[in-house]
PDB file of N, CA and C in Angstrom:
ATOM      1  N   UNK A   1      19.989  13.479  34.216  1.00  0.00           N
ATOM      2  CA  UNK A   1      18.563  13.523  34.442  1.00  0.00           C
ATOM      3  C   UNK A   1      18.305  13.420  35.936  1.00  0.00           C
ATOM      4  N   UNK A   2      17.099  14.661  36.515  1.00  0.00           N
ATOM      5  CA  UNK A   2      17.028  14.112  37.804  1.00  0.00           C
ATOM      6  C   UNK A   2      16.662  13.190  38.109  1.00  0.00           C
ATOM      7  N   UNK A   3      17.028  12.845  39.423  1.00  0.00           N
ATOM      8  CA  UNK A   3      16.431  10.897  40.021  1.00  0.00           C
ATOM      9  C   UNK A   3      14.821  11.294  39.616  1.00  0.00           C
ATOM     10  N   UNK A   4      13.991  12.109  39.797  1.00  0.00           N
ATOM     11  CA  UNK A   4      12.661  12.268  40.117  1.00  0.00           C
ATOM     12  C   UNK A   4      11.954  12.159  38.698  1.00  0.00           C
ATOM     13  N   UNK A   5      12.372  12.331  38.212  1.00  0.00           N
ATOM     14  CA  UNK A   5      11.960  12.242  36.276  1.00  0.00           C
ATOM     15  C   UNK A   5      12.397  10.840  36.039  1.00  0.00           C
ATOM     16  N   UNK A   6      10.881  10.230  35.054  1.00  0.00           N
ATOM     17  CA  UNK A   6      10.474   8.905  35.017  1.00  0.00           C
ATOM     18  C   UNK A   6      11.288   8.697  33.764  1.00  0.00           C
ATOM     19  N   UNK A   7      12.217   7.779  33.068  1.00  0.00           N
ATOM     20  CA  UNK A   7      12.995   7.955  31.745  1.00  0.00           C
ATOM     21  C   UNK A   7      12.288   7.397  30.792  1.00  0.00           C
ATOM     22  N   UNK A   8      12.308   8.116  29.553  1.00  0.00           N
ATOM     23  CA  UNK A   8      11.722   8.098  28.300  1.00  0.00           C
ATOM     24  C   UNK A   8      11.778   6.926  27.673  1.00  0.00           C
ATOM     25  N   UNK A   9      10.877   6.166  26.709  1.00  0.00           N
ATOM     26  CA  UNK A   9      10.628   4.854  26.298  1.00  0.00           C
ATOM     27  C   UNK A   9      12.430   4.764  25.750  1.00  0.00           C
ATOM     28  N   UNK A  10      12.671   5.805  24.981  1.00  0.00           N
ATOM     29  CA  UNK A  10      13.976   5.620  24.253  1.00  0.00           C
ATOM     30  C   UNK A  10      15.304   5.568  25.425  1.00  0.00           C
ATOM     31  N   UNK A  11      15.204   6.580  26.253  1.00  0.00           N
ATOM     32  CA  UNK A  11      16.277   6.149  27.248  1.00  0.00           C
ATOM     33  C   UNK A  11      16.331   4.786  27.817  1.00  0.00           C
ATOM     34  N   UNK A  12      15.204   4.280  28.353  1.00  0.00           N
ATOM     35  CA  UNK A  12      15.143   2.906  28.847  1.00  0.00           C
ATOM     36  C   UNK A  12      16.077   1.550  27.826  1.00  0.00           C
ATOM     37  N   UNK A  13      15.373   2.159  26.492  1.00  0.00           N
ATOM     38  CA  UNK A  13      15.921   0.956  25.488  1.00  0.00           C
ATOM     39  C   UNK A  13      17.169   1.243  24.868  1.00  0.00           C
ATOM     40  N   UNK A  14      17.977   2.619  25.124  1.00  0.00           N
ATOM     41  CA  UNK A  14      19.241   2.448  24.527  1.00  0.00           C
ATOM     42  C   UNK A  14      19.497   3.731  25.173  1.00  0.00           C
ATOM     43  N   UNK A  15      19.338   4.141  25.908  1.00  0.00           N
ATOM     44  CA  UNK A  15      20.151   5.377  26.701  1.00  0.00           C
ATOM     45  C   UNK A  15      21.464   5.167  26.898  1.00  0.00           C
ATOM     46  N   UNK A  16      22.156   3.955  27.775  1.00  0.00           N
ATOM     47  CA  UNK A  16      23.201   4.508  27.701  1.00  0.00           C
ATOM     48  C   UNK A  16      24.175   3.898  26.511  1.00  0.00           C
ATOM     49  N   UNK A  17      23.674   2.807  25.595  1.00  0.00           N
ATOM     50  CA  UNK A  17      24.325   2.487  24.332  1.00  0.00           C
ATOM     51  C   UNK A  17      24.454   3.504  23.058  1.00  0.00           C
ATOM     52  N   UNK A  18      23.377   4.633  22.852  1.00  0.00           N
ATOM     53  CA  UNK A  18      22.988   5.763  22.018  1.00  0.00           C
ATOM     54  C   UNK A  18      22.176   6.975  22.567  1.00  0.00           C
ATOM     55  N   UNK A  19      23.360   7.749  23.667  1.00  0.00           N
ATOM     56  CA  UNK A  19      22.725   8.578  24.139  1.00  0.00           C
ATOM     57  C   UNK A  19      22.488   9.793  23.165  1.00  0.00           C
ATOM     58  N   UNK A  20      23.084   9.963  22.064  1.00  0.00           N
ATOM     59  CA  UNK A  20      23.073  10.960  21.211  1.00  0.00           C
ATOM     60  C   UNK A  20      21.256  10.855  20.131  1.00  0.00           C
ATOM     61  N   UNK A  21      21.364   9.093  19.795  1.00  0.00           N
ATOM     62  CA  UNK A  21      19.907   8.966  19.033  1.00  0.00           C
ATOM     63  C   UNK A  21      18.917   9.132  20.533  1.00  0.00           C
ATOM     64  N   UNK A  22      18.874   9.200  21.477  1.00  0.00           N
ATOM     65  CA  UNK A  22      17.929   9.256  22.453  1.00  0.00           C
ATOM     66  C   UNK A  22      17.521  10.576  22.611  1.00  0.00           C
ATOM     67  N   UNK A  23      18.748  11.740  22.677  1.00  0.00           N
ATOM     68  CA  UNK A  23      18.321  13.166  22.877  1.00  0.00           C
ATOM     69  C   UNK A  23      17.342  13.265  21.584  1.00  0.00           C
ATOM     70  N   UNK A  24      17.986  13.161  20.192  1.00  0.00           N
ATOM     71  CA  UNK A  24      17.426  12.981  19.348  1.00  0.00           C
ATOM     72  C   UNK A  24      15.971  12.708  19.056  1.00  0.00           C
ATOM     73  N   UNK A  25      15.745  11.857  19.531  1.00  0.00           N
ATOM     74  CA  UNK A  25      14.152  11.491  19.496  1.00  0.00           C
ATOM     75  C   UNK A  25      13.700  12.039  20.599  1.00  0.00           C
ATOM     76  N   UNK A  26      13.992  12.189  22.046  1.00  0.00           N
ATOM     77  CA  UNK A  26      13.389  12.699  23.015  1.00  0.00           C
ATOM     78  C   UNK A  26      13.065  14.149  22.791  1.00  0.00           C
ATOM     79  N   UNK A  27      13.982  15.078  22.312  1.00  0.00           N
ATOM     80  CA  UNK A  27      13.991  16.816  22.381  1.00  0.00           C
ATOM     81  C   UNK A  27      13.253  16.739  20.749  1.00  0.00           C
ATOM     82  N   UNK A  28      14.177  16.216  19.711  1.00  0.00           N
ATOM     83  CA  UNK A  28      13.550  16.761  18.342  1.00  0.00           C
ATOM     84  C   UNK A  28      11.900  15.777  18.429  1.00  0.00           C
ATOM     85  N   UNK A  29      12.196  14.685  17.658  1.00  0.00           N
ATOM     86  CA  UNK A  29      11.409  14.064  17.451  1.00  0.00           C
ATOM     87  C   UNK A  29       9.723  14.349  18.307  1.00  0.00           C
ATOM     88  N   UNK A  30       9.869  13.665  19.426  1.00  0.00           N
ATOM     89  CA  UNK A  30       8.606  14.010  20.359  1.00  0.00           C
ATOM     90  C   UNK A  30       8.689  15.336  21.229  1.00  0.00           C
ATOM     91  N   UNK A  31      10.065  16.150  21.236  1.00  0.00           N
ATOM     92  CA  UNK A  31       9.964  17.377  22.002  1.00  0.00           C
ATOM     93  C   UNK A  31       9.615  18.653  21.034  1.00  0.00           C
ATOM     94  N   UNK A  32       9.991  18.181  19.631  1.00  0.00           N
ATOM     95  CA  UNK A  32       9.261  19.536  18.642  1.00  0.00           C
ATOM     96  C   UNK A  32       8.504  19.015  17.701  1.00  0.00           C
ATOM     97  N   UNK A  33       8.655  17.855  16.770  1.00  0.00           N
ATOM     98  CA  UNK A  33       8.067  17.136  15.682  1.00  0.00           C
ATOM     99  C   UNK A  33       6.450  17.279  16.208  1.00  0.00           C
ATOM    100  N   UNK A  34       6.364  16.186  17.120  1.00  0.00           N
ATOM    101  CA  UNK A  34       4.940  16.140  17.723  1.00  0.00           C
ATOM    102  C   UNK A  34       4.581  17.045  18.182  1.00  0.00           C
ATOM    103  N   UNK A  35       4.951  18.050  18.879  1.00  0.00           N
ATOM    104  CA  UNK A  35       4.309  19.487  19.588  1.00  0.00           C
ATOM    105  C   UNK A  35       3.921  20.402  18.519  1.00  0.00           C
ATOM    106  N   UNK A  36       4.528  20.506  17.468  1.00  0.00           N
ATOM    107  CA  UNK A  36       4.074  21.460  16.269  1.00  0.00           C
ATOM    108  C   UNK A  36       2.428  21.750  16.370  1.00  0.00           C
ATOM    109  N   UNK A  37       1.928  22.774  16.613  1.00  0.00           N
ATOM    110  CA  UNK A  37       0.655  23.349  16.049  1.00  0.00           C
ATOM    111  C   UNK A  37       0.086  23.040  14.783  1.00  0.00           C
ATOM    112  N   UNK A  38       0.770  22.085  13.933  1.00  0.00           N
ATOM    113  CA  UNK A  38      -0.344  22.326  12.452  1.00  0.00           C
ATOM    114  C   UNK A  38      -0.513  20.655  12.322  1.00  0.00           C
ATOM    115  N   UNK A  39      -0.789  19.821  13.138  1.00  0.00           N
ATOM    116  CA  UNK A  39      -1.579  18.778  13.277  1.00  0.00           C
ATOM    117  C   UNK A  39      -1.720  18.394  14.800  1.00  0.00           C
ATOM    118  N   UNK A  40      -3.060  17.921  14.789  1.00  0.00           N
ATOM    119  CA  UNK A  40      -3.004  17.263  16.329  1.00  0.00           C
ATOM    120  C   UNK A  40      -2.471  16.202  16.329  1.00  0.00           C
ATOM    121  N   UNK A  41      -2.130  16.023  18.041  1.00  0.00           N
ATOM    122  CA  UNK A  41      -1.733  14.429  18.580  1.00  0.00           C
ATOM    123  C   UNK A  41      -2.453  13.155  17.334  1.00  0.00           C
ATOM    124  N   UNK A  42      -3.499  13.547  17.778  1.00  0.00           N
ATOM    125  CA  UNK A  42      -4.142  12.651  17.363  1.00  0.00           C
ATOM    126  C   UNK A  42      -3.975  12.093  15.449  1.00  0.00           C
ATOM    127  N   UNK A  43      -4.134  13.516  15.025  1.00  0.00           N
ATOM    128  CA  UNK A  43      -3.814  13.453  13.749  1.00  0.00           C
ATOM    129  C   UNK A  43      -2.242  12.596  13.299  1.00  0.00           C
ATOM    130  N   UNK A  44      -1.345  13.306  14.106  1.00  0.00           N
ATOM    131  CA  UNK A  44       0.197  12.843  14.264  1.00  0.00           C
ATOM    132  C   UNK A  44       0.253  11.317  14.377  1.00  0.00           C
ATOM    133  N   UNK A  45      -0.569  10.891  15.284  1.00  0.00           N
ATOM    134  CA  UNK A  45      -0.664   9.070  15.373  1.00  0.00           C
ATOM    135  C   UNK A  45      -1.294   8.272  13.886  1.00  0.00           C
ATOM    136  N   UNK A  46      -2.001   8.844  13.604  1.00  0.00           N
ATOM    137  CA  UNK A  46      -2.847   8.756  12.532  1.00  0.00           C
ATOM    138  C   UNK A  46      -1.961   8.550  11.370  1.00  0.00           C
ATOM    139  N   UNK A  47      -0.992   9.263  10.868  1.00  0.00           N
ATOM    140  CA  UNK A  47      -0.614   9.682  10.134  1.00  0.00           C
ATOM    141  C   UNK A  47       0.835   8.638  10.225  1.00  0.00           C
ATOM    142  N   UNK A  48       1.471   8.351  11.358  1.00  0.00           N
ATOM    143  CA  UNK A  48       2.618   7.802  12.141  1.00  0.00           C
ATOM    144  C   UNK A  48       2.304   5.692  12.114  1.00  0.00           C
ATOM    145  N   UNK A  49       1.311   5.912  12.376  1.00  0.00           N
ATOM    146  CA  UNK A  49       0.485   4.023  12.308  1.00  0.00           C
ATOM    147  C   UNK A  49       0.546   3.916  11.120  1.00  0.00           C
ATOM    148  N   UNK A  50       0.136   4.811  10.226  1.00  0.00           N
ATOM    149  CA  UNK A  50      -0.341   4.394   8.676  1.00  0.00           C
ATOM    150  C   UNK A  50       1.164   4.219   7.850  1.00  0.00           C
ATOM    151  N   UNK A  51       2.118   5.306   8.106  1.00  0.00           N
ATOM    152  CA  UNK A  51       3.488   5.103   7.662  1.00  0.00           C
ATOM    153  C   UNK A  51       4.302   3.165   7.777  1.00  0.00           C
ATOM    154  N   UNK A  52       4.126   3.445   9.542  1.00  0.00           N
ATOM    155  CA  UNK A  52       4.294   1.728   9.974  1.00  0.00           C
ATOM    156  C   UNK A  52       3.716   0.740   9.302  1.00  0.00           C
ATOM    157  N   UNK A  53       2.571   0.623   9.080  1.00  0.00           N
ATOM    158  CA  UNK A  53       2.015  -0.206   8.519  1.00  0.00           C
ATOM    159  C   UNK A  53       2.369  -0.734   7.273  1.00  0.00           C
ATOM    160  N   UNK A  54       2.801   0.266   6.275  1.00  0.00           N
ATOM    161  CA  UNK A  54       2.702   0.742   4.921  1.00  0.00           C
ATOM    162  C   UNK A  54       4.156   0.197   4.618  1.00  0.00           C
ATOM    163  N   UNK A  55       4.894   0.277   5.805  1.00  0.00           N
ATOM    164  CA  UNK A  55       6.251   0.585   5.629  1.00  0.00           C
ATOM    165  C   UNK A  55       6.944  -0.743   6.243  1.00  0.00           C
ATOM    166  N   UNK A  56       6.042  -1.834   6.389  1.00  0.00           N
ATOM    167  CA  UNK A  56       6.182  -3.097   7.700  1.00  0.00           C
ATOM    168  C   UNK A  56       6.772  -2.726   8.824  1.00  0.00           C
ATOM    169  N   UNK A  57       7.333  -1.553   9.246  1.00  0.00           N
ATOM    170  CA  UNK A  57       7.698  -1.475  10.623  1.00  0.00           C
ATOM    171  C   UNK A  57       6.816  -2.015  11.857  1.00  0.00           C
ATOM    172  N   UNK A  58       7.781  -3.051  11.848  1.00  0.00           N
ATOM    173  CA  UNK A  58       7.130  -4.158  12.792  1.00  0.00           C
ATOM    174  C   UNK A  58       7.356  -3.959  14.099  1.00  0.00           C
ATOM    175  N   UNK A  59       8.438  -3.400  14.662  1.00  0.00           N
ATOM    176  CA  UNK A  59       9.479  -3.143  15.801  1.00  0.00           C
ATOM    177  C   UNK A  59       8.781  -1.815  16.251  1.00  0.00           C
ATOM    178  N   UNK A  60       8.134  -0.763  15.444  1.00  0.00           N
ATOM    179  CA  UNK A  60       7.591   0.500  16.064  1.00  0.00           C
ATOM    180  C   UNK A  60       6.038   0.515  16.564  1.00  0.00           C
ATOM    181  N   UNK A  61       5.455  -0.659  15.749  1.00  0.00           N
ATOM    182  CA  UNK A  61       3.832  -0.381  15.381  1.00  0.00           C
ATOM    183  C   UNK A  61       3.200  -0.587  16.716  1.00  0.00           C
ATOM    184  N   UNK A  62       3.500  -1.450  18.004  1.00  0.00           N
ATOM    185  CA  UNK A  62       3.643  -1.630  19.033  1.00  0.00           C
ATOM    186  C   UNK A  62       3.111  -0.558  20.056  1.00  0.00           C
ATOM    187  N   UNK A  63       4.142   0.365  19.974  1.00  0.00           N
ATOM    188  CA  UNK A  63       4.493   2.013  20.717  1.00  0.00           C
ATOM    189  C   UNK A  63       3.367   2.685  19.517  1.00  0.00           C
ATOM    190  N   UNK A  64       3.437   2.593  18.800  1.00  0.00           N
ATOM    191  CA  UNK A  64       2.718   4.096  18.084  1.00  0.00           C
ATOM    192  C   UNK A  64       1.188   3.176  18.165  1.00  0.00           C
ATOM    193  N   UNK A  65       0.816   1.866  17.972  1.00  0.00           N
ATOM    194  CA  UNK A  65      -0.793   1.924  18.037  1.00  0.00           C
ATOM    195  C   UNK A  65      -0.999   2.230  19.842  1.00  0.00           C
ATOM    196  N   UNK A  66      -0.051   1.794  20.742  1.00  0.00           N
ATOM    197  CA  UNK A  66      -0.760   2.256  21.862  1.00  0.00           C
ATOM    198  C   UNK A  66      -0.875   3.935  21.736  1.00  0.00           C
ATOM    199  N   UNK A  67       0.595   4.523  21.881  1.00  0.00           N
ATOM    200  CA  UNK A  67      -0.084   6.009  21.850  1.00  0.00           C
ATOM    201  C   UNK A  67      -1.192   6.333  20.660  1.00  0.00           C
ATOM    202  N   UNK A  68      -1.461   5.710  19.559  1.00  0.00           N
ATOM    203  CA  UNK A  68      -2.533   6.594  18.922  1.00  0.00           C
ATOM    204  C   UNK A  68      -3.738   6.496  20.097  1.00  0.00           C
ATOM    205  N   UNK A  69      -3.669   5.003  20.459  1.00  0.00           N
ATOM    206  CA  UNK A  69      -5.053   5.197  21.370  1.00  0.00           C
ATOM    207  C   UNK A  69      -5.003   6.253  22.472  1.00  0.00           C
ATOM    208  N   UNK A  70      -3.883   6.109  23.144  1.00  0.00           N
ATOM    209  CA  UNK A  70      -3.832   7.318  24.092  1.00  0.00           C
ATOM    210  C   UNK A  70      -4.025   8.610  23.417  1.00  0.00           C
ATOM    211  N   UNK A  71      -4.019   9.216  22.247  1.00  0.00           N
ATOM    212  CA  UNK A  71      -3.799  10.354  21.272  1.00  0.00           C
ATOM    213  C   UNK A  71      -5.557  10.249  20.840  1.00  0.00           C
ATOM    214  N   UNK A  72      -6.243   9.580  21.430  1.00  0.00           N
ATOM    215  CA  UNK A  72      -7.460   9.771  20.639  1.00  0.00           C
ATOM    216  C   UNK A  72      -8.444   8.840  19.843  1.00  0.00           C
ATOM    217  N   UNK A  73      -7.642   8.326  19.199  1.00  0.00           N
ATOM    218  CA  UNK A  73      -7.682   7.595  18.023  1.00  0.00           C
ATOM    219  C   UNK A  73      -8.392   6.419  18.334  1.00  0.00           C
ATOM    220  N   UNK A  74      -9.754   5.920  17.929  1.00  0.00           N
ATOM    221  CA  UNK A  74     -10.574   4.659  18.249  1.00  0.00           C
ATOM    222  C   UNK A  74     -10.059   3.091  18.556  1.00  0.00           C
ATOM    223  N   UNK A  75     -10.111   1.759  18.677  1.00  0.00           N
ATOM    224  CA  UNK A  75      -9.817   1.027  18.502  1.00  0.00           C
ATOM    225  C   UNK A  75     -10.491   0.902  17.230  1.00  0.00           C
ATOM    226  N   UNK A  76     -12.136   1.136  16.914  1.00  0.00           N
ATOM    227  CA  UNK A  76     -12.713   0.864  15.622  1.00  0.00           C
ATOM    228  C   UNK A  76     -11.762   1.826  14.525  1.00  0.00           C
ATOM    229  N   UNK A  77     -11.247   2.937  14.429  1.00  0.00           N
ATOM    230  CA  UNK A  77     -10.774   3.578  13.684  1.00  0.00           C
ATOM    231  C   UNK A  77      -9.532   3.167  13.507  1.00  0.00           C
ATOM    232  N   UNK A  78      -9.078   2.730  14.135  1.00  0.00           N
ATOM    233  CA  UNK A  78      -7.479   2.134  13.914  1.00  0.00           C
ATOM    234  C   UNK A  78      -7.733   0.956  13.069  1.00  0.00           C
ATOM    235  N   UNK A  79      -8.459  -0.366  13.000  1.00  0.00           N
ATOM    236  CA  UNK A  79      -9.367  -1.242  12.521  1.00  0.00           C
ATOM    237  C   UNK A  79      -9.844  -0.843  11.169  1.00  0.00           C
ATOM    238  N   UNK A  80     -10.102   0.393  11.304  1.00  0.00           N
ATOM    239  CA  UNK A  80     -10.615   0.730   9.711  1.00  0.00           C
ATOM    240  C   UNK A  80      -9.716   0.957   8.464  1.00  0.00           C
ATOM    241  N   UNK A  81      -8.520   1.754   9.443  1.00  0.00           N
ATOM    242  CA  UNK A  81      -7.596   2.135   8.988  1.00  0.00           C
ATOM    243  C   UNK A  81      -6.514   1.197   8.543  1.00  0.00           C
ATOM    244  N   UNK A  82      -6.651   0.216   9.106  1.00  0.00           N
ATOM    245  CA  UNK A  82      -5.673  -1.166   9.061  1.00  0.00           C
ATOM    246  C   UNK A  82      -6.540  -1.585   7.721  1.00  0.00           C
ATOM    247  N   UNK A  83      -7.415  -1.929   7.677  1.00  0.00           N
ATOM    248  CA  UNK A  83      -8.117  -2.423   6.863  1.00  0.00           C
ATOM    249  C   UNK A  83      -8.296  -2.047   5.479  1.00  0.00           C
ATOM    250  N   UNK A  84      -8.204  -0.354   5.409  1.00  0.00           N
ATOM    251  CA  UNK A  84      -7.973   0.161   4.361  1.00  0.00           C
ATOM    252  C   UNK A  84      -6.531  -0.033   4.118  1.00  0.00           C
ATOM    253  N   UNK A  85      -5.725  -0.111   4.752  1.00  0.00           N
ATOM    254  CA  UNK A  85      -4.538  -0.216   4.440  1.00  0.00           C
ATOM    255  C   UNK A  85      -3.794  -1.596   3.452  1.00  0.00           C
ATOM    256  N   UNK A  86      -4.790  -2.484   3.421  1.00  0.00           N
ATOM    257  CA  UNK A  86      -4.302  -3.869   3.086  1.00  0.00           C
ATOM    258  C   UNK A  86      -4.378  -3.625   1.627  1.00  0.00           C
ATOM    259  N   UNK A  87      -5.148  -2.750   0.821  1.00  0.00           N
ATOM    260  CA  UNK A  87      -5.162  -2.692  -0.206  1.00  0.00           C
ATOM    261  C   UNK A  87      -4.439  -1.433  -0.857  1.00  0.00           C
ATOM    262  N   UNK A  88      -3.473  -1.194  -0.130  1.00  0.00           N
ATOM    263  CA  UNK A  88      -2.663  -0.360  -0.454  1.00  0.00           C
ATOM    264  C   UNK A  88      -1.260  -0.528  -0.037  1.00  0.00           C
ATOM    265  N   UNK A  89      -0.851  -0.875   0.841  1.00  0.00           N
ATOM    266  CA  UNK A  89       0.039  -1.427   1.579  1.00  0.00           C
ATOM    267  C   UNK A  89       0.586  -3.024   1.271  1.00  0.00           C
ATOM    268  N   UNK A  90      -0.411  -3.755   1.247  1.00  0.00           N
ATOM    269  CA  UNK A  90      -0.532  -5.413   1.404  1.00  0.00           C
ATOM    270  C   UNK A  90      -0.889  -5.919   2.636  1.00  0.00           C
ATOM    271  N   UNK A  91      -1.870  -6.919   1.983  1.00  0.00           N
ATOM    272  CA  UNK A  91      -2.063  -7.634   3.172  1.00  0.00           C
ATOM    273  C   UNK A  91      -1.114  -8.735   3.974  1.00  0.00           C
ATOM    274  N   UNK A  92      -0.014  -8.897   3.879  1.00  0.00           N
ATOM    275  CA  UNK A  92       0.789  -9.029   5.322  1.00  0.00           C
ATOM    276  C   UNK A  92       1.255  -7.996   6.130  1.00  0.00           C
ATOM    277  N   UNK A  93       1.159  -6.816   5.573  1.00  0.00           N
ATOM    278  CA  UNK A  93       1.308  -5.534   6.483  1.00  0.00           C
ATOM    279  C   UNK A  93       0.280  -5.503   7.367  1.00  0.00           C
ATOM    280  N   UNK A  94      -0.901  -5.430   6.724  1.00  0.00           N
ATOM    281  CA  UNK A  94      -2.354  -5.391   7.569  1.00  0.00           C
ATOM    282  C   UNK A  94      -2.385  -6.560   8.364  1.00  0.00           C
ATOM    283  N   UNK A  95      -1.746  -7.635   8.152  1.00  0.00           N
ATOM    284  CA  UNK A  95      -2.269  -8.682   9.035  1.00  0.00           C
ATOM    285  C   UNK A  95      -1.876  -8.376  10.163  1.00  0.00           C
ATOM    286  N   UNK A  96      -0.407  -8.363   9.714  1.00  0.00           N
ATOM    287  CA  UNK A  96       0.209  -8.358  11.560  1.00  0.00           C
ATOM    288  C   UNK A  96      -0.002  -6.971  12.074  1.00  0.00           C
ATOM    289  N   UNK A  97      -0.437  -5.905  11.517  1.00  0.00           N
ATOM    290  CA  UNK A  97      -0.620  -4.581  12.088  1.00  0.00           C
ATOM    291  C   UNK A  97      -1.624  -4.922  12.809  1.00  0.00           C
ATOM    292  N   UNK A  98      -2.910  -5.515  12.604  1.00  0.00           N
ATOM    293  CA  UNK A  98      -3.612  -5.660  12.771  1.00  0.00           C
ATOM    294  C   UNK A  98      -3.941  -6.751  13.867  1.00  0.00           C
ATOM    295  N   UNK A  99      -2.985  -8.189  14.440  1.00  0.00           N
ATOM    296  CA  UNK A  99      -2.681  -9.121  14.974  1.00  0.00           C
ATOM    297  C   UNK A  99      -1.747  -8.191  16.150  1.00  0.00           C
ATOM    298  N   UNK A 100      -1.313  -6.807  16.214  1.00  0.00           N
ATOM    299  CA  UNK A 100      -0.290  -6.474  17.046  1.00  0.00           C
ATOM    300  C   UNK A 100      -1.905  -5.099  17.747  1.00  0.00           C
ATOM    301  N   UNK A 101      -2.527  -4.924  17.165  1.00  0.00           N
ATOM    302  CA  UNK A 101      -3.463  -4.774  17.291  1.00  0.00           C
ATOM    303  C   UNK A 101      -4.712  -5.242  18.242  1.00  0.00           C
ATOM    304  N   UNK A 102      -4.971  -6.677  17.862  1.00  0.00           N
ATOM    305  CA  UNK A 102      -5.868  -7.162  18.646  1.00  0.00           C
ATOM    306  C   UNK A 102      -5.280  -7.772  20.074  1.00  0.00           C
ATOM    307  N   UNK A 103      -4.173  -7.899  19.904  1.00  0.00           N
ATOM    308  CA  UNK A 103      -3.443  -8.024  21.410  1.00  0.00           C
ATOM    309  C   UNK A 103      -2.834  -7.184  22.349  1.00  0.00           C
ATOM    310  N   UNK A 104      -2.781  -6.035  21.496  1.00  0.00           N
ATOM    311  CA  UNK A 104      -2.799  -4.630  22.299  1.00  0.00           C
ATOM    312  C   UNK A 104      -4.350  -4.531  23.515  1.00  0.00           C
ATOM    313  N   UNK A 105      -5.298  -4.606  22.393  1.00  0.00           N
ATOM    314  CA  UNK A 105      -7.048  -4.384  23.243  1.00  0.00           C
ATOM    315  C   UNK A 105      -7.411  -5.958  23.972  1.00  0.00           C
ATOM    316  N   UNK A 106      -6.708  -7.013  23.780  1.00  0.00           N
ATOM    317  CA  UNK A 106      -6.547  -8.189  24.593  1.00  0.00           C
ATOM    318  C   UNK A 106      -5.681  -7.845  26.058  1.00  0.00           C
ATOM    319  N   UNK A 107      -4.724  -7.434  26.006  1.00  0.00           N
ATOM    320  CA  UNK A 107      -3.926  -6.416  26.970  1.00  0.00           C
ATOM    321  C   UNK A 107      -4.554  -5.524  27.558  1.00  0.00           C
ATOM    322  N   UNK A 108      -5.071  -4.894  27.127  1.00  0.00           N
ATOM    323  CA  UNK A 108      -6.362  -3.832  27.936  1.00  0.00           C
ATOM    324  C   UNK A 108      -7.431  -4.485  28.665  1.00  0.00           C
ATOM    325  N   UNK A 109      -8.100  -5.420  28.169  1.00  0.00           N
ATOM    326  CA  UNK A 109      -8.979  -6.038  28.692  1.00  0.00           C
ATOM    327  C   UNK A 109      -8.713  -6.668  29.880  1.00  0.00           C
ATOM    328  N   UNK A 110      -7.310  -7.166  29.952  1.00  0.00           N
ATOM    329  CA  UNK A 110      -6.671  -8.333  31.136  1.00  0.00           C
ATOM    330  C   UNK A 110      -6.393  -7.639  32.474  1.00  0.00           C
ATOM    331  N   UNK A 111      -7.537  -7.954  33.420  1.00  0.00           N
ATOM    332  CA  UNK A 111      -6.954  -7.043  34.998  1.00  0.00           C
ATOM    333  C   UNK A 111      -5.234  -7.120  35.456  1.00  0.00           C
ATOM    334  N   UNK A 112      -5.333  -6.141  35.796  1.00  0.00           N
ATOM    335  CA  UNK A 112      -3.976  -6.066  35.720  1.00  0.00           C
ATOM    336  C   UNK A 112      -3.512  -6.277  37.262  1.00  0.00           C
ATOM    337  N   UNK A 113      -2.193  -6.925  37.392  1.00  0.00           N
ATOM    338  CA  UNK A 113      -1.932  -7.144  38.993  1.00  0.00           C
ATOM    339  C   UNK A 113      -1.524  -6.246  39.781  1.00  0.00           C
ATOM    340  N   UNK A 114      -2.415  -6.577  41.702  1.00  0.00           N
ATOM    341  CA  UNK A 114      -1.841  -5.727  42.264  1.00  0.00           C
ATOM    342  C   UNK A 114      -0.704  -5.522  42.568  1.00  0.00           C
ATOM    343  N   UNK A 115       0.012  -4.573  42.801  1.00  0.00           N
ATOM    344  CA  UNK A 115       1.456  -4.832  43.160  1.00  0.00           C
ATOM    345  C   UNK A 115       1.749  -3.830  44.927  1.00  0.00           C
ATOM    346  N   UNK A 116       1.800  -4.959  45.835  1.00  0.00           N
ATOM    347  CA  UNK A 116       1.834  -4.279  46.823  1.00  0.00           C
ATOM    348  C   UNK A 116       3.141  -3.380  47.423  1.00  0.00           C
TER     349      UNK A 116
END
């Protein structure tokens, strides 16, 4: 990779322990999965949070509720969606989806430092 290219969430966390699952998710996963034409970003997050949730992936929900927000996706609509989810999912799924959630937009809120 050139020096000048910023490395991918997955390279950072296991690049050089699983460089094979990194291409993997970097080229397939987010280089064709997500680029596909027959849902948007946005839809894709949508669709990707609700799996997590559903599914307790606790370790992903993190990364995918920030990008849904970056992808579009409301803080109220994510909220709704959590919410509908408890009765389908369970509510300890919803809780902490939802607890990983409100400290995500607690995180947003917090000025962030300068760094000179």
């Amino acid at each position: 990779m050139p020096e000048s290219q910023e490395q991918t969430a997955a390279q950072k966390m296991i690049g050089d322990f699983a460089p094979k699952l990194v291409s993997l998710t970097d080229d397939v996963l987010f280089g064709d999965i997500w680029e596909r034409p027959g849902l948007s970003k946005r839809d894709r997050s949508l669709i990707t949070v609700t799996a997590l949730v559903a599914l307790y992936r606790t370790d992903q929900i993190t990364f995918h509720l920030r990008k849904a927000l970056q992808n579009g996706l409301t803080e109220d609509e994510l909220i709704e969606t959590i919410t509908h989810l408890a009765f389908y999912a369970g509510w300890p799924n919803a809780m902490t989806a939802i607890t990983t959630l409100k400290n995500l937009a607690a995180e947003a809120d917090r000025p962030q430092e300068i760094v000179d």
